[in-house]
Protein backbone atom coordinates (compact mmCIF):
# COMPACT_ATOMS: atom_id res chain seq x y z
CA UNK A 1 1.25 19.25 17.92
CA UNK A 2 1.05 15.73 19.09
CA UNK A 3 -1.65 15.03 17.35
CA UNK A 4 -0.05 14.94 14.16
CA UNK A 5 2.71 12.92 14.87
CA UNK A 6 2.98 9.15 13.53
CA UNK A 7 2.09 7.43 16.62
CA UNK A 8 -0.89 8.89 16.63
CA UNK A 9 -2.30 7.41 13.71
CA UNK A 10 -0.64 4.15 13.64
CA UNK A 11 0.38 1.58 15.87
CA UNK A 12 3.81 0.56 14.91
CA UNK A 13 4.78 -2.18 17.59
CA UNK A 14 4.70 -4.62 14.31
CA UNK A 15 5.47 -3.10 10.80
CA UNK A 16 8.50 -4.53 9.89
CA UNK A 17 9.07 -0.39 8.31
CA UNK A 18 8.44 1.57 11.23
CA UNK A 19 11.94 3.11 11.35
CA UNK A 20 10.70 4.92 8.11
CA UNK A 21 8.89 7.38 10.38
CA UNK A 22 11.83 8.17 12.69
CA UNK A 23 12.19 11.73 13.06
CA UNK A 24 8.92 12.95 11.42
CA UNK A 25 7.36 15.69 13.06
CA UNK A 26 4.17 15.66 11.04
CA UNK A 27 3.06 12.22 9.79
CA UNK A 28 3.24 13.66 6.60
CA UNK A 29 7.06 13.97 6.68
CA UNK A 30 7.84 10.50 6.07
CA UNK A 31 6.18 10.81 2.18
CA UNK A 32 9.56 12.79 1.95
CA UNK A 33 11.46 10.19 3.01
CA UNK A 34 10.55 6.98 1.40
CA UNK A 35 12.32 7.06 -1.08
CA UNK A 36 15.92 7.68 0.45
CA UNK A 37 14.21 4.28 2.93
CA UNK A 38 13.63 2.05 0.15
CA UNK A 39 17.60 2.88 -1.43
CA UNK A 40 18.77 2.04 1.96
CA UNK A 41 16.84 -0.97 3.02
CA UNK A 42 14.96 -3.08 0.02
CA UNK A 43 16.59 -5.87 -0.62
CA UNK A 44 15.29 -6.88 -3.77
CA UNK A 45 14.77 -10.48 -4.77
CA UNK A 46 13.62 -11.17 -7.94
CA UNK A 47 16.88 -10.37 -10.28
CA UNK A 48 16.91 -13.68 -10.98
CA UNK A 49 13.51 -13.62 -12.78
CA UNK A 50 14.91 -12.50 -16.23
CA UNK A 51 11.27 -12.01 -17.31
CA UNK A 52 10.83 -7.75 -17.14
CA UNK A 53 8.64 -5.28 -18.94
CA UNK A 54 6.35 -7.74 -20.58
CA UNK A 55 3.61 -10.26 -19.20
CA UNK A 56 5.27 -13.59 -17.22
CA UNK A 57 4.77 -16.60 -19.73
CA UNK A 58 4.46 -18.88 -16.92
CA UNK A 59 3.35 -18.92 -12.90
CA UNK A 60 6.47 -18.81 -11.17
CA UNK A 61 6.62 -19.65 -7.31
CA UNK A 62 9.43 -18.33 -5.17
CA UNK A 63 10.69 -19.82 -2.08
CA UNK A 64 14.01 -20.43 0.24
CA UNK A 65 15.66 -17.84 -1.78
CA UNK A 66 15.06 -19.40 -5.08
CA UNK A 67 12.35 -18.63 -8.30
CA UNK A 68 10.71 -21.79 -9.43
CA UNK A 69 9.14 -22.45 -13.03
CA UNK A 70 7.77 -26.07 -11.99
CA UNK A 71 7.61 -28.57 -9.03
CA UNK A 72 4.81 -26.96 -7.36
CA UNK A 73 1.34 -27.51 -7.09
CA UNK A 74 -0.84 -24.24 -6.37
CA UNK A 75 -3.39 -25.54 -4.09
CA UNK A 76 -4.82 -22.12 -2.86
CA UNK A 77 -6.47 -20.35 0.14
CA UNK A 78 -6.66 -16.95 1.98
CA UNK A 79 -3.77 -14.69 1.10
CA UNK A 80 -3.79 -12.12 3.65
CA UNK A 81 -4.99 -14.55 6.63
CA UNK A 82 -1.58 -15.73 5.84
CA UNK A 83 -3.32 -19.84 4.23
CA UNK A 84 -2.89 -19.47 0.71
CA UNK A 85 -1.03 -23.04 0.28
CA UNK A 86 1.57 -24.08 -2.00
CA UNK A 87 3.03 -27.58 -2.54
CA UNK A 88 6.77 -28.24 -3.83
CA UNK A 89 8.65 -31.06 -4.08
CA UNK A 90 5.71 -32.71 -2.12
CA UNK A 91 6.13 -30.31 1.18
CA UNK A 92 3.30 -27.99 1.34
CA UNK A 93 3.87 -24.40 2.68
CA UNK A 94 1.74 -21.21 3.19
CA UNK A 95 5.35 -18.98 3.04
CA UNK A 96 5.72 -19.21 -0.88
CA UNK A 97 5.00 -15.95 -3.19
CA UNK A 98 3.05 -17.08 -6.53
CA UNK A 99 3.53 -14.94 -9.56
CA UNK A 100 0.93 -16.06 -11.45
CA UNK A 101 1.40 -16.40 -15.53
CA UNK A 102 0.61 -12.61 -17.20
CA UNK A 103 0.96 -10.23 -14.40
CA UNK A 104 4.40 -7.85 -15.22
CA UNK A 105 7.36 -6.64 -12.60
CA UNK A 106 8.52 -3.37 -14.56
CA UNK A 107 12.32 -4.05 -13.28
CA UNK A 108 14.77 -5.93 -10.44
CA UNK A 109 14.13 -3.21 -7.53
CA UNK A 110 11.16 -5.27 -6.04
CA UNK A 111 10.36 -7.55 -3.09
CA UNK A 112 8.05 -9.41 -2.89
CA UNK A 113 7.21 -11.22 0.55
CA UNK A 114 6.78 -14.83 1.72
CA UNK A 115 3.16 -16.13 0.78
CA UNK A 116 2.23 -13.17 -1.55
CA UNK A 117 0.59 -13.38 -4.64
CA UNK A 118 0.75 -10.96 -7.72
CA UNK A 119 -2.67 -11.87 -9.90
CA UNK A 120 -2.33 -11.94 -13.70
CA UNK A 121 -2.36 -8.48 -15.33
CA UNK A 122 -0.75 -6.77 -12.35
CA UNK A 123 1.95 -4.13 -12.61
CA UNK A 124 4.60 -3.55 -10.49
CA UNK A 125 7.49 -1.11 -10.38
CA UNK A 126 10.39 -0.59 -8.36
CA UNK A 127 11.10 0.45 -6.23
CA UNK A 128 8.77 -1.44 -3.59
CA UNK A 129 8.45 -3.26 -1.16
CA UNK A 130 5.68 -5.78 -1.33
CA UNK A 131 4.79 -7.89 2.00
CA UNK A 132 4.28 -11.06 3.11
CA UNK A 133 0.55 -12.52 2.51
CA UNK A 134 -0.06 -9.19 0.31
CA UNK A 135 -2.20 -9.85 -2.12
CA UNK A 136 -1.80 -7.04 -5.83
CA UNK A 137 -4.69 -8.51 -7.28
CA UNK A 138 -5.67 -8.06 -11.11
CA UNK A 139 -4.85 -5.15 -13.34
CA UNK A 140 -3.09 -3.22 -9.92
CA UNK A 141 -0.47 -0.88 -10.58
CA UNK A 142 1.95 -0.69 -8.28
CA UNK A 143 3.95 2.64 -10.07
CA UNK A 144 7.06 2.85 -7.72
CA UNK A 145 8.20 4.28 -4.60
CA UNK A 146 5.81 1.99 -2.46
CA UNK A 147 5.90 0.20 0.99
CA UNK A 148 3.26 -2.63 1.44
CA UNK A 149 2.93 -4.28 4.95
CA UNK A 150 1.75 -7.40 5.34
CA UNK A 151 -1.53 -9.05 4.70
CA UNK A 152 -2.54 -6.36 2.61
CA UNK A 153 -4.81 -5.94 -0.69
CA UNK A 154 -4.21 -4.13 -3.37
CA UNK A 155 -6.73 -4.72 -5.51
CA UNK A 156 -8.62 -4.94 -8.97
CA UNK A 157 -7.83 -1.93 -10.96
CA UNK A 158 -6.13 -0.12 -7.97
CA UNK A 159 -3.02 2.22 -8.45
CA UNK A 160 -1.01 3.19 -5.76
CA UNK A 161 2.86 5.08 -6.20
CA UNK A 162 4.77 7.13 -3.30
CA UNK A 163 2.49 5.61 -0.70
CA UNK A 164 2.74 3.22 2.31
CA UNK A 165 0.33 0.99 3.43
CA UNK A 166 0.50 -0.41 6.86
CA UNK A 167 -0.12 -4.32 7.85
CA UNK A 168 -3.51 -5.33 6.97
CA UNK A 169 -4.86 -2.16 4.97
CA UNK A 170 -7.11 -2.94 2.13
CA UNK A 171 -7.91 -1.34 -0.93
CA UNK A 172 -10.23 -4.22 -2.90
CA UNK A 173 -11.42 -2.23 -6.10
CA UNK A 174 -10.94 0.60 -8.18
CA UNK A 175 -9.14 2.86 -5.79
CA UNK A 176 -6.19 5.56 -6.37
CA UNK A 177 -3.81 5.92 -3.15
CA UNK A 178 -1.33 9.07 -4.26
CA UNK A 179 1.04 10.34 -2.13
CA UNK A 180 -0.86 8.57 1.00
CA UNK A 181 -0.71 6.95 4.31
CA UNK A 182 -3.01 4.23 4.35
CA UNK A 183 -3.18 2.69 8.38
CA UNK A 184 -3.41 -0.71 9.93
CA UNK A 185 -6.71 -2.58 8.76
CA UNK A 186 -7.72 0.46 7.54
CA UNK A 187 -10.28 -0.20 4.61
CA UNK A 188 -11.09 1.45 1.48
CA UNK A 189 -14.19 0.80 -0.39
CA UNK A 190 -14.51 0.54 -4.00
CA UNK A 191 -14.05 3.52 -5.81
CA UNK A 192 -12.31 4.93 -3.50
CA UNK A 193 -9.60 8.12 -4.72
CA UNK A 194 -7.39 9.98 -2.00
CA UNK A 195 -6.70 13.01 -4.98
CA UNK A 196 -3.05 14.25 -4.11
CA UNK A 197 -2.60 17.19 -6.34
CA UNK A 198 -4.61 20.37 -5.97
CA UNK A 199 -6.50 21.59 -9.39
CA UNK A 200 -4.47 24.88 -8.96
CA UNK A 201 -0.72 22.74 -8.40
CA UNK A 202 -0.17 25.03 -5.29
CA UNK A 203 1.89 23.88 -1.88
CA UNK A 204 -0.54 21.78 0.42
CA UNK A 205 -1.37 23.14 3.68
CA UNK A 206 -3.40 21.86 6.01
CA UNK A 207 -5.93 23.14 8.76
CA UNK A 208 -5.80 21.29 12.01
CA UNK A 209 -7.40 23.03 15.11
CA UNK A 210 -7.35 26.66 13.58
CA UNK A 211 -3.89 26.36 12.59
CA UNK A 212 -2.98 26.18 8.40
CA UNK A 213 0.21 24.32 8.85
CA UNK A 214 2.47 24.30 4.98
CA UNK A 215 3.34 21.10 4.69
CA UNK A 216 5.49 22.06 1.59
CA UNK A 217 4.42 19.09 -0.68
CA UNK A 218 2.96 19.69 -3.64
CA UNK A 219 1.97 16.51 -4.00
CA UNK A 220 -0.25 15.13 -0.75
CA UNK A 221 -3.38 12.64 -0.62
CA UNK A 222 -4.66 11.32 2.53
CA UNK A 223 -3.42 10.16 5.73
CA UNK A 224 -6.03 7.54 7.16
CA UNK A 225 -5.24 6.51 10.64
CA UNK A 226 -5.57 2.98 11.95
CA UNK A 227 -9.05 1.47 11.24
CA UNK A 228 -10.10 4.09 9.53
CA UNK A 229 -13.16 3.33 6.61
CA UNK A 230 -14.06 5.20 3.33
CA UNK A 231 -17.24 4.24 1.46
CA UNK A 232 -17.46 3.38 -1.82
CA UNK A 233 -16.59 6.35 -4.39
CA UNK A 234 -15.61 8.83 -1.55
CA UNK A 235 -13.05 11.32 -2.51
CA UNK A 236 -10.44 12.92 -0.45
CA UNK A 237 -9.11 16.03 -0.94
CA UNK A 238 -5.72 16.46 -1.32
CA UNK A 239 -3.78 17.37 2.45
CA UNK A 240 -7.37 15.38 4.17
CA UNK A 241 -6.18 13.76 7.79
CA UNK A 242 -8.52 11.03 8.66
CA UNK A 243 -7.96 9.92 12.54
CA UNK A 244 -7.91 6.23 13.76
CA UNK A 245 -11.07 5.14 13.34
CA UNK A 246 -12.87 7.29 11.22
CA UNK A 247 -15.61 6.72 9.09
CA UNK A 248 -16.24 8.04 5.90
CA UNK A 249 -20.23 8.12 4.10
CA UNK A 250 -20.15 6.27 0.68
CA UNK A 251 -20.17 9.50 -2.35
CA UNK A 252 -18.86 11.66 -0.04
CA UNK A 253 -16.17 14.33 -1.30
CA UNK A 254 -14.07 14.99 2.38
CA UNK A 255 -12.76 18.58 2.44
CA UNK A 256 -8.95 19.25 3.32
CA UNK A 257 -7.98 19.39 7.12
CA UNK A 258 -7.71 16.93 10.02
CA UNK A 259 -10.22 15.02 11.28
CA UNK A 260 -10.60 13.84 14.81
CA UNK A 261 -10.42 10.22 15.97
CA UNK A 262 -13.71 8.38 15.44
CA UNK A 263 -15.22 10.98 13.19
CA UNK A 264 -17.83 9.99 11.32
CA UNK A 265 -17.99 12.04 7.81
CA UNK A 266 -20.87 12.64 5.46
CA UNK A 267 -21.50 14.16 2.32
């Protein structure tokens, strides 16, 4: 079923992760596998922070390797288009991660990428990997076992935990991603939950072109393929397979299954 492989939902040329999909049959398989990826590969960089499970008292810029408590001058700008500015020592850059004063890194098994910001009030644990010009916007929970690509969002109020998202996907507002493969420039609209845990707590399965495939997760939430869109306060169902490109109806709740490319899905 090539259909169902990885490369048919994402384009991969870029994401600095790809190799976390090597050898998945089912796009799904690589949920399975994140977390012996992140053991292998994160290279954490904020040890040196001292400041964990409570609120920064300060912003804190990091750059060239090194956490900064002053010498800088926020100036601002576009996170994920890669122009949010910084000046230190005088030399302005777009390639230095703000942590502003209040948000909260739960422990040392994080990176965070050149020219991301973490907002006040957000939470993140480790592991994960957050990327360059990703911006974890106020009150985000980031609850562990995540991959962020670059020039992502997530955003106010949004929780996300065993869950990739590739470059440019963007989750702005109130969203859940559990257990979920969010695609390149993919966008979710506020409100937005991808449920990953059937009411029952039974195996997921999925049905893809009269075939109910096991995928033996119990724990499985969306996979939406490259530019794929949800409207605001969709649900998916837990084992749902969005396509590249699909479109999902604001309010809608998406049955289970797999979804050809360019679908268009109402309530």
């Amino acid at each position: 079923m090539d259909f169902l492989e990885p490369d048919a939902f994402f384009d991969m040329a870029s994401f600095v992760h790809r190799d976390v999909f090597a050898g998945c049959k089912y796009v799904w398989d690589v949920l399975g596998k994140i977390s012996g990826y992140l053991e292998h590969h994160i290279e954490p960089n904020v040890a040196d922070l001292k400041y964990f499970r409570r609120p920064l008292p300060k912003t804190v810029v990091m750059w060239r390797g090194e956490i900064l408590e002053g010498g800088f001058e926020i100036i601002g700008g576009n996170v994920t288009e890669g122009k949010f500015l910084v000046s230190i020592g005088g030399e302005e850059t777009y390639e230095a991660a703000v942590l502003w004063e209040g948000s909260v890194l739960w422990d040392e098994a994080i990176f965070i990428g050149p020219g991301a910001v973490v907002e006040p009030g957000a939470l993140v644990k480790g592991p994960s990997i957050i990327g360059a010009h990703t911006e974890v916007r106020q009150g985000a929970y980031v609850r562990g076992q995540c991959i962020v690509g670059t020039g992502c969002i997530v955003g106010h109020t949004t929780e996300m935990k065993t869950s990739i998202m590739l470059d440019g996907a963007k989750a702005g507002h109130f969203a859940y991603i559990g257990d979920s493969l969010v695609g390149r420039e993919a966008n979710l609209g506020a409100g937005t939950k991808l449920a990953n845990l059937k009411i029952r707590d039974q195996t997921i399965r999925v049905m893809a072109h009269g075939t109910r495939i096991v995928t033996n997760l119990r724990k499985f939430g969306a996979v939406l393929g490259d530019h794929a869109e949800i409207g605001c306060n969709a649900v998916t169902n837990p084992g749902t397979i969005l396509g590249r490109g699909c479109q999902v109806f604001p309010l809608t709740s998406v049955r289970a299954g797999y979804y050809e490319p360019n679908s268009v899905i109402r309530g």
